[in-house]
N, C-alpha and C. Protein backbone atom coordinates (compact mmCIF):
# COMPACT_ATOMS: atom_id res chain seq x y z
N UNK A 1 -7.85 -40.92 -30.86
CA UNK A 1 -7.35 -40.76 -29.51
C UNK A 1 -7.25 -42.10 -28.82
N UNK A 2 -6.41 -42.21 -28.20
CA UNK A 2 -5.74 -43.51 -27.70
C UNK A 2 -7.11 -43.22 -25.91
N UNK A 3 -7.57 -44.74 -25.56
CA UNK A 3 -7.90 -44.49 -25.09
C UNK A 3 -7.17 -45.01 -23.58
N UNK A 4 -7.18 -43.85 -22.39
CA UNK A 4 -6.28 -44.05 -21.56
C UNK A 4 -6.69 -44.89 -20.09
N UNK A 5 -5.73 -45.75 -20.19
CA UNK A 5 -6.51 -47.12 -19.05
C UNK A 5 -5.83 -46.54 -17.29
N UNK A 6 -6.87 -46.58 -16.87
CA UNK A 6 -6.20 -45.96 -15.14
C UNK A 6 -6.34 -47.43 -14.59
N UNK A 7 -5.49 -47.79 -13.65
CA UNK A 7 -5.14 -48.73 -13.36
C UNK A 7 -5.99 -48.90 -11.64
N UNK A 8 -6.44 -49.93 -11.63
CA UNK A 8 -7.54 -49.67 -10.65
C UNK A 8 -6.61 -50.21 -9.02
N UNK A 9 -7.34 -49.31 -8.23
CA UNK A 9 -6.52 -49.16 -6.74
C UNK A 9 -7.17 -49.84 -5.75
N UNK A 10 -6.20 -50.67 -5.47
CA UNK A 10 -6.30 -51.70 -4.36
C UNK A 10 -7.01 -51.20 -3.41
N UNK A 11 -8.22 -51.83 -2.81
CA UNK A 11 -8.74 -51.95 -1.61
C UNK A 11 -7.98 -51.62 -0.59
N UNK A 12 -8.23 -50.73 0.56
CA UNK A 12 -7.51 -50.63 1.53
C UNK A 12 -7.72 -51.73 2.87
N UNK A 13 -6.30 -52.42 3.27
CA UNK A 13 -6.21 -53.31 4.36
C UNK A 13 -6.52 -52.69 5.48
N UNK A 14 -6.73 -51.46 5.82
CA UNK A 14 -7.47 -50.84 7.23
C UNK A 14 -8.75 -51.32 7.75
N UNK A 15 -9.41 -52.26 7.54
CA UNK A 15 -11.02 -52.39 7.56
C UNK A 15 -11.87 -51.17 7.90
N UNK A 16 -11.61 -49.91 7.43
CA UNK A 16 -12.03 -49.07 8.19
C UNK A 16 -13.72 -49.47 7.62
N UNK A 17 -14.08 -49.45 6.60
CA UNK A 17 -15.06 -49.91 6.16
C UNK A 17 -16.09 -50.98 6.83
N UNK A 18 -15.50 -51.82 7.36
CA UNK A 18 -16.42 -52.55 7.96
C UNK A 18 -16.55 -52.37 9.43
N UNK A 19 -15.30 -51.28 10.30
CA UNK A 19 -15.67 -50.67 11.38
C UNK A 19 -16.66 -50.23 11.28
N UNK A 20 -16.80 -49.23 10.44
CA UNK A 20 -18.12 -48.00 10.78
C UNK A 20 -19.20 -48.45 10.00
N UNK A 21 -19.23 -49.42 9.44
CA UNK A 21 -20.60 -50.31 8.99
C UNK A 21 -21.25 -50.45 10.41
N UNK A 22 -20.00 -51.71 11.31
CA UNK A 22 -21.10 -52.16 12.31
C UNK A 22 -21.49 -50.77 13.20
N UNK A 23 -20.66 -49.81 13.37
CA UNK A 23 -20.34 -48.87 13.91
C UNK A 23 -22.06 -47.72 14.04
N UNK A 24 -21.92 -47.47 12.80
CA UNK A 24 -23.12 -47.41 12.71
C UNK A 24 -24.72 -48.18 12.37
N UNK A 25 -24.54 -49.34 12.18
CA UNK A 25 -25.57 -50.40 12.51
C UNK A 25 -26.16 -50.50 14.03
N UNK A 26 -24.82 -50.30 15.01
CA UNK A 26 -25.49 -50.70 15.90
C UNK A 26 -26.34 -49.40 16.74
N UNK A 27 -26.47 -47.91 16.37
CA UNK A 27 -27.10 -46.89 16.04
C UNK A 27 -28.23 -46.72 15.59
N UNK A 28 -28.44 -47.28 14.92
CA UNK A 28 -30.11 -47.79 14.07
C UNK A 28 -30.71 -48.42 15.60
N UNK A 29 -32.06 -47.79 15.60
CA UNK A 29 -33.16 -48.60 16.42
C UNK A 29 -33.04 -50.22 16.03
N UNK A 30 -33.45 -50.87 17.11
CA UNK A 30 -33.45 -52.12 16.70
C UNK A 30 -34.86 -52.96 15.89
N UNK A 31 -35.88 -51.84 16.40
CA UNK A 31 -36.95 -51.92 15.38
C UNK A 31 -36.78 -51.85 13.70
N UNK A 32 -35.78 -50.90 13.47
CA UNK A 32 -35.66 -51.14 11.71
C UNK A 32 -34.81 -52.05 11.86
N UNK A 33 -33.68 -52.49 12.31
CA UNK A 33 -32.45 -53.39 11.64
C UNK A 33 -33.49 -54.68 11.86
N UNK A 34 -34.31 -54.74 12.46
CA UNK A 34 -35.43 -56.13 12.50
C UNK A 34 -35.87 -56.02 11.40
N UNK A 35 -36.86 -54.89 11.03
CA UNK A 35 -37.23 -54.94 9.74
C UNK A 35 -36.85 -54.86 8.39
N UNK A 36 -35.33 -54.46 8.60
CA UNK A 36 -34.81 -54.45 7.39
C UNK A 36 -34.32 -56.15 6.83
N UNK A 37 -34.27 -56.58 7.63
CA UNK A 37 -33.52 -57.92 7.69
C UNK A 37 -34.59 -59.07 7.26
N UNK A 38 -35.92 -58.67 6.92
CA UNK A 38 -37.23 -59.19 7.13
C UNK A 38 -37.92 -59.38 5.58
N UNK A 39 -37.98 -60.61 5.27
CA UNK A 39 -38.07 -60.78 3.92
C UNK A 39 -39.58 -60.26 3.32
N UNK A 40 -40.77 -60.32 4.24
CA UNK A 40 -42.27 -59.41 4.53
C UNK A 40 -42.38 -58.23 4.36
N UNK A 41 -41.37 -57.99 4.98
CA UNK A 41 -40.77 -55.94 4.23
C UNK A 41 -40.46 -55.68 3.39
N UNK A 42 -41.05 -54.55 2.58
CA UNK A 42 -40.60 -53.94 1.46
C UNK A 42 -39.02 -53.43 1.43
N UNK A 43 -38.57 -53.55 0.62
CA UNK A 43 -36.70 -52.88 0.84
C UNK A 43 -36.14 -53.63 1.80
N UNK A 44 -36.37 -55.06 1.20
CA UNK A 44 -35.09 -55.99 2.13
C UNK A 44 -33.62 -55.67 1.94
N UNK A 45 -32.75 -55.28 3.18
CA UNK A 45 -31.49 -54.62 3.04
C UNK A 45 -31.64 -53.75 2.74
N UNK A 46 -32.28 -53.02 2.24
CA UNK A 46 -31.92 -51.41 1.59
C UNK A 46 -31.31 -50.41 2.97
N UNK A 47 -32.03 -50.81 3.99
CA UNK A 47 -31.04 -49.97 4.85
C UNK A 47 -29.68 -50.54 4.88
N UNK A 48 -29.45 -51.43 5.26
CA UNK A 48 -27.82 -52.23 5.40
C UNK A 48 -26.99 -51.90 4.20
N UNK A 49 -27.90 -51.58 3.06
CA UNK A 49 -27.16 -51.34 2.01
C UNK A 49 -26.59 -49.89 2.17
N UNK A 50 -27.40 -49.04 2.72
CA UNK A 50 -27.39 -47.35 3.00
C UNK A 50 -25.90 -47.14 3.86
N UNK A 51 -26.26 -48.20 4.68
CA UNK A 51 -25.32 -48.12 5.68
C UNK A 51 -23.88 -48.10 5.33
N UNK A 52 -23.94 -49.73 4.18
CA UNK A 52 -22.66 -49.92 3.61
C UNK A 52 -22.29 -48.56 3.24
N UNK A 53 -22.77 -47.94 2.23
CA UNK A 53 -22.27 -46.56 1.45
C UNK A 53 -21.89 -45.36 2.06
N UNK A 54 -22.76 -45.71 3.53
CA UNK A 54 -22.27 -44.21 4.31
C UNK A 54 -21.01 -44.54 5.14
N UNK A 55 -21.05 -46.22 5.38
CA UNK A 55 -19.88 -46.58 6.10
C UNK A 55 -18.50 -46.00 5.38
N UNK A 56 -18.78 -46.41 3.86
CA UNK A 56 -17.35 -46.79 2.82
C UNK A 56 -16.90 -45.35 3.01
N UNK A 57 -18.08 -43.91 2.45
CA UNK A 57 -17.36 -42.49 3.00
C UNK A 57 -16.53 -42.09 4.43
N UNK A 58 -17.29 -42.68 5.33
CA UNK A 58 -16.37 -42.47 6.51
C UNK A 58 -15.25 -42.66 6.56
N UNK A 59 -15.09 -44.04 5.81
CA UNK A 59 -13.76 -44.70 5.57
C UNK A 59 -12.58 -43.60 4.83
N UNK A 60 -13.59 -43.56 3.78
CA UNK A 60 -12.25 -42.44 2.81
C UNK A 60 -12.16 -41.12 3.61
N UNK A 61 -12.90 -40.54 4.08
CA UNK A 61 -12.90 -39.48 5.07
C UNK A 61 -11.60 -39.63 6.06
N UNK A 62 -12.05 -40.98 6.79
CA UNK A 62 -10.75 -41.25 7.82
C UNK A 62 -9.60 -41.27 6.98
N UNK A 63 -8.89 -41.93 6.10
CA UNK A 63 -8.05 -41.87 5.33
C UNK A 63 -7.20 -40.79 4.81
N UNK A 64 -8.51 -39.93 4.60
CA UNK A 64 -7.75 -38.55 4.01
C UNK A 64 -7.42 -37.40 5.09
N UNK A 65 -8.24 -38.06 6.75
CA UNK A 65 -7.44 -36.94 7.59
C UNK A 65 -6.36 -38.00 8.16
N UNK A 66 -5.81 -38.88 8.19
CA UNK A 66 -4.60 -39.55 8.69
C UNK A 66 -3.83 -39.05 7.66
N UNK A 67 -4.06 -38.84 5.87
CA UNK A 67 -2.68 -38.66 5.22
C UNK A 67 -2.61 -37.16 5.69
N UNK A 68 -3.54 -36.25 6.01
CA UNK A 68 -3.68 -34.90 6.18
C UNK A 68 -2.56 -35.11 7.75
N UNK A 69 -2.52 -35.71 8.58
CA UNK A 69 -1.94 -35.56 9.69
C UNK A 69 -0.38 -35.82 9.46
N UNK A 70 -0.22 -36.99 8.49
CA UNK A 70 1.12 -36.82 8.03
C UNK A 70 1.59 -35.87 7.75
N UNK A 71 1.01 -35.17 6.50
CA UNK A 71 1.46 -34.58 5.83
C UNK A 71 2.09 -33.17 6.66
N UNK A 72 1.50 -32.97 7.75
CA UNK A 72 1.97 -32.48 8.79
C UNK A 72 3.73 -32.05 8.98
N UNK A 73 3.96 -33.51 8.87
CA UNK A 73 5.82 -33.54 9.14
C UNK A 73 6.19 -34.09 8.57
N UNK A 74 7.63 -33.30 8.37
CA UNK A 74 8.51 -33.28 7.28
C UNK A 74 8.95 -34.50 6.80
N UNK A 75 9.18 -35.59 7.47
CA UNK A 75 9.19 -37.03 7.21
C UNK A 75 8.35 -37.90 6.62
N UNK A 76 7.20 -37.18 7.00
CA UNK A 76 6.04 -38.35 6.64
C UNK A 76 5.49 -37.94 5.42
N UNK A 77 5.39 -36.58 4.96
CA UNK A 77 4.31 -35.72 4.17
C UNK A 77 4.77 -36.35 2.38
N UNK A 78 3.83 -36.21 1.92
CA UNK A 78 4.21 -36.54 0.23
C UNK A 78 4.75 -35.36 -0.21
N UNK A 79 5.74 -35.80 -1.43
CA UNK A 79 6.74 -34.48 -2.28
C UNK A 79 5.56 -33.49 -2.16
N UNK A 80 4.83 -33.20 -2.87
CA UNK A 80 4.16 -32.11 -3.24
C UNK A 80 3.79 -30.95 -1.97
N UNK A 81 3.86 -31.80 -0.41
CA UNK A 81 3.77 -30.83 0.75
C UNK A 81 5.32 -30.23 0.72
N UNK A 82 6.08 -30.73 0.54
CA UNK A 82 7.52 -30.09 0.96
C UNK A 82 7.59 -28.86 1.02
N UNK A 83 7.44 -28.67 -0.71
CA UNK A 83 7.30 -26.93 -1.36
C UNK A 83 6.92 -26.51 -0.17
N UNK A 84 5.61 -26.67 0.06
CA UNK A 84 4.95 -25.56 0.71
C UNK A 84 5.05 -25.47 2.27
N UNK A 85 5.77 -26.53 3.28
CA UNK A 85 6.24 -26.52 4.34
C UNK A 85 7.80 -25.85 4.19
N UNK A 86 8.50 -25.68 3.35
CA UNK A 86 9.34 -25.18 3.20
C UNK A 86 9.51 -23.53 2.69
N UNK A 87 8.03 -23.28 1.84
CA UNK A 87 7.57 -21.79 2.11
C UNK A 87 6.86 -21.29 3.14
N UNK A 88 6.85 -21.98 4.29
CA UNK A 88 5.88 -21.73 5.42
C UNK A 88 7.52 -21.11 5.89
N UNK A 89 8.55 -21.78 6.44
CA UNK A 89 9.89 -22.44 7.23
C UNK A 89 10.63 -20.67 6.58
N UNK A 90 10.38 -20.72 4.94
CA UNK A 90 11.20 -19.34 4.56
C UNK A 90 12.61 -20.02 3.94
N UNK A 91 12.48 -21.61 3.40
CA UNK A 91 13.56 -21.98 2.97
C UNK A 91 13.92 -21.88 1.63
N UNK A 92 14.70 -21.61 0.94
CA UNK A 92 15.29 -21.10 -0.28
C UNK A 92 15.52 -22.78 -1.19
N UNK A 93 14.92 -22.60 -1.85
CA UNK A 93 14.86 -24.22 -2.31
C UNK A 93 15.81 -24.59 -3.19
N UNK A 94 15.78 -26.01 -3.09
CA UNK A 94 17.08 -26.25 -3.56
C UNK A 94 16.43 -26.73 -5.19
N UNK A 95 17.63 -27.66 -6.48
CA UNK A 95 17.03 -27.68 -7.17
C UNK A 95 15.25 -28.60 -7.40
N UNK A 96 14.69 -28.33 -8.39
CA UNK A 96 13.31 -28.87 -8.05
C UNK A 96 13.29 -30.49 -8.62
N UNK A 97 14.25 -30.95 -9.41
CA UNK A 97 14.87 -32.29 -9.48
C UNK A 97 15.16 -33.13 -8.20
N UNK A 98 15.41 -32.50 -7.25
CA UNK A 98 16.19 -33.29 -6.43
C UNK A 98 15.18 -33.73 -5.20
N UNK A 99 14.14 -34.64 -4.90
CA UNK A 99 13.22 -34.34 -4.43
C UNK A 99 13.87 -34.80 -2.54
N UNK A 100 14.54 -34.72 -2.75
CA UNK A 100 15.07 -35.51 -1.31
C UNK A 100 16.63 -34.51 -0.80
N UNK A 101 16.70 -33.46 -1.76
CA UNK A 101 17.88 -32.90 -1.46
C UNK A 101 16.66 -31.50 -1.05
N UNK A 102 15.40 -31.49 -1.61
CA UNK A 102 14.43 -30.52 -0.94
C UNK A 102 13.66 -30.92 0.70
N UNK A 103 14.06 -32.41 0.83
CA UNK A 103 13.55 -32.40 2.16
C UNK A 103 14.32 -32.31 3.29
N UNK A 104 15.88 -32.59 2.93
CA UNK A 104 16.44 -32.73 4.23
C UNK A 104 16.96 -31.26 4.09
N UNK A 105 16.64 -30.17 2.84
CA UNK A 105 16.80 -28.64 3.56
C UNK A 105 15.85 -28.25 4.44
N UNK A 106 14.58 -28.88 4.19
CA UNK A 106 13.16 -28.28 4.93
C UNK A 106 13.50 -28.41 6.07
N UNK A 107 13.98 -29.83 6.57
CA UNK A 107 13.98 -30.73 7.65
C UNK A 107 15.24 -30.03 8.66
N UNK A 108 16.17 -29.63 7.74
CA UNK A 108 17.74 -28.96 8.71
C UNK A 108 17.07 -27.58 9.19
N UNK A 109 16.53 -26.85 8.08
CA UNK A 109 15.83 -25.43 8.41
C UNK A 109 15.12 -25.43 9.49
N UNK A 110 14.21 -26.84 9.61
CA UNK A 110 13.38 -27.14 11.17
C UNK A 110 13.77 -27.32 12.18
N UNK A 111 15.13 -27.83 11.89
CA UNK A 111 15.88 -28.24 12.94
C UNK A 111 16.91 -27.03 13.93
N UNK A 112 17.22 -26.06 12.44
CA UNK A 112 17.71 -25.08 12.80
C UNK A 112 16.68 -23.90 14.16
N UNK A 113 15.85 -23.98 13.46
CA UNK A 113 14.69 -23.04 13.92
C UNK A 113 14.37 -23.26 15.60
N UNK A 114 14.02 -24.36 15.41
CA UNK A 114 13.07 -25.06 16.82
C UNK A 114 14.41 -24.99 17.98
N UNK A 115 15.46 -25.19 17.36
CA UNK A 115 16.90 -25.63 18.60
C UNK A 115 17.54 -24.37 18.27
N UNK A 116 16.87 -22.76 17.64
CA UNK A 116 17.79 -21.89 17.39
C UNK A 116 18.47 -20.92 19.02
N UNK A 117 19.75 -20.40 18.55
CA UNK A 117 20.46 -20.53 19.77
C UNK A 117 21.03 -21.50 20.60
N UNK A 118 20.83 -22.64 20.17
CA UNK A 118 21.55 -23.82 21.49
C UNK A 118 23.00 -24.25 20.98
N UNK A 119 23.82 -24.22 21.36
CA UNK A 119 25.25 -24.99 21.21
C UNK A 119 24.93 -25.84 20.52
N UNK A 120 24.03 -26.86 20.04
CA UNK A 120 23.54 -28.06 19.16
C UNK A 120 23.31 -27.74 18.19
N UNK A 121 22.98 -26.36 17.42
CA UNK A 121 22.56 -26.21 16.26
C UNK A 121 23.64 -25.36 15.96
N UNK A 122 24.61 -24.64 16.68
CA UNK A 122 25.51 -23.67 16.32
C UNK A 122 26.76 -24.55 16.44
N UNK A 123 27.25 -25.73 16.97
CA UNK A 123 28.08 -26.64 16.53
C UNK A 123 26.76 -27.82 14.94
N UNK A 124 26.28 -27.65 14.71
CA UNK A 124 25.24 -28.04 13.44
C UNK A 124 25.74 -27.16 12.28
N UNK A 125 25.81 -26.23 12.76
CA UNK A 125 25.68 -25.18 11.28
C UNK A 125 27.70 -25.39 10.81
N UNK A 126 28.49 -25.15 11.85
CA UNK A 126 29.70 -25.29 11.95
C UNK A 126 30.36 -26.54 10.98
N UNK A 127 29.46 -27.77 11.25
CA UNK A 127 29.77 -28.51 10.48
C UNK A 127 28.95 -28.68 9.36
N UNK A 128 27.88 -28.17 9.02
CA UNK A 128 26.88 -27.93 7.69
C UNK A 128 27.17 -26.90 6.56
N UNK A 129 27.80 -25.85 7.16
CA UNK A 129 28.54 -24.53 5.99
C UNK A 129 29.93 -24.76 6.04
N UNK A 130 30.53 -25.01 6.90
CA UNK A 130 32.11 -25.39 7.24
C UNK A 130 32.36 -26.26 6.67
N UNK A 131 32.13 -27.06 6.41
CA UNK A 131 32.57 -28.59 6.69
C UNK A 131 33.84 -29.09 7.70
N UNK A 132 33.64 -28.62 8.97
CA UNK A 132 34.43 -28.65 9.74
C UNK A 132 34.05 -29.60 11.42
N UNK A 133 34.86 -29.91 12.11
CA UNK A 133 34.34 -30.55 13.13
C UNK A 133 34.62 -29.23 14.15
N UNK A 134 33.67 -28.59 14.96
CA UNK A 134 33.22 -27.62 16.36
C UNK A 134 32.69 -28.10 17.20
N UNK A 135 33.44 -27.06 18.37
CA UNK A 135 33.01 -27.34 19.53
C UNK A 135 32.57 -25.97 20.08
N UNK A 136 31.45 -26.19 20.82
CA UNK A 136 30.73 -24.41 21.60
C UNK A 136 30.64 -25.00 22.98
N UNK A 137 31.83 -24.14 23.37
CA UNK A 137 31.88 -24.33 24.88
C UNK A 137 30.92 -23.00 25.42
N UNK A 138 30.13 -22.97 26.14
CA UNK A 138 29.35 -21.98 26.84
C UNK A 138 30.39 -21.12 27.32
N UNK A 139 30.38 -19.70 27.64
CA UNK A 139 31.18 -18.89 28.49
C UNK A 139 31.20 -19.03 29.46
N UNK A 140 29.81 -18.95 30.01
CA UNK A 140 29.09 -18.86 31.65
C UNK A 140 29.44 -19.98 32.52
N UNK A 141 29.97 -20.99 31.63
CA UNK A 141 30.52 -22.14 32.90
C UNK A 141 31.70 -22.03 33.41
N UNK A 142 32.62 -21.35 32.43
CA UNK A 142 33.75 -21.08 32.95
C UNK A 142 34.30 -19.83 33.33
N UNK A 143 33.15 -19.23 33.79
CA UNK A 143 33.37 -17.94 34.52
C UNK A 143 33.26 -18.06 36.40
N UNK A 144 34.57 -17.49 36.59
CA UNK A 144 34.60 -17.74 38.40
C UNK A 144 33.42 -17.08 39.01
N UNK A 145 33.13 -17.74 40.12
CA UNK A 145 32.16 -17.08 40.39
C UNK A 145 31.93 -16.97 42.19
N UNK A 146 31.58 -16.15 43.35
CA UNK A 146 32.58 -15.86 44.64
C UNK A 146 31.01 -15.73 44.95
């Protein structure tokens, strides 16, 4: 068996890591961060070290609810959310090759939805199934009125 090399992933440029280090350092009584820092004490650094490790989780924590907030909308979200914002939406998918001919259906379907009924989406659809250029004049404006 061939053995398989994963390619190791860049450090993230957010410092979130060394935010919530000091973040939570400065949380600690100032009685231990004295003593931790204190070469007379047993477990020199071992707290600062604790800290580092609980800092670095926060970090990936934060990380994974910012991609979670993307993933949110239709623009921002990775392929693999589409599918399933697009089975939320009730959209009929297009082929599963085409990963960008599946987002701007999600994205028109959203568009359809949220603006459904307005002259903007019903001159939209006119030129999206048509391929035609429309115009939706309202009735109600050009009705006399005494």
């Amino acid at each position: 068996m061939a053995d398989v090399l994963i390619a190791p992933t860049r450090p993230a440029a957010d410092r979130f890591e060394r935010y919530y280090a000091e973040k939570l350092w400065e949380w600690i009584p100032e009685v231990y961060r004295d003593r931790d820092g204190r070469p007379e004490f047993p477990g020199n650094g071992t707290l600062r070290a604790l800290i580092e490790i609980v800092a670095g989780q926060a970090a990936t924590i934060r990380r994974d609810i910012d991609r979670l907030w993307d993933d949110e909308q239709i623009a921002l979200c990775d392929d693999w959310a589409v599918a399933y914002i697009g089975d939320l939406l009730g959209t009929r998918p297009v082929s599963e090759l085409n990963r960008r001919g599946q987002r701007v259906a999600v994205a028109r379907t959203l568009f359809y939805r949220r603006r459904k009924g307005t002259p903007v989406v019903i001159e939209a659809l006119i030129r999206d199934i048509g391929d035609l250029d429309g115009a939706v004049v309202e009735g109600f404006r050009r009705l006399g009125r005494t």
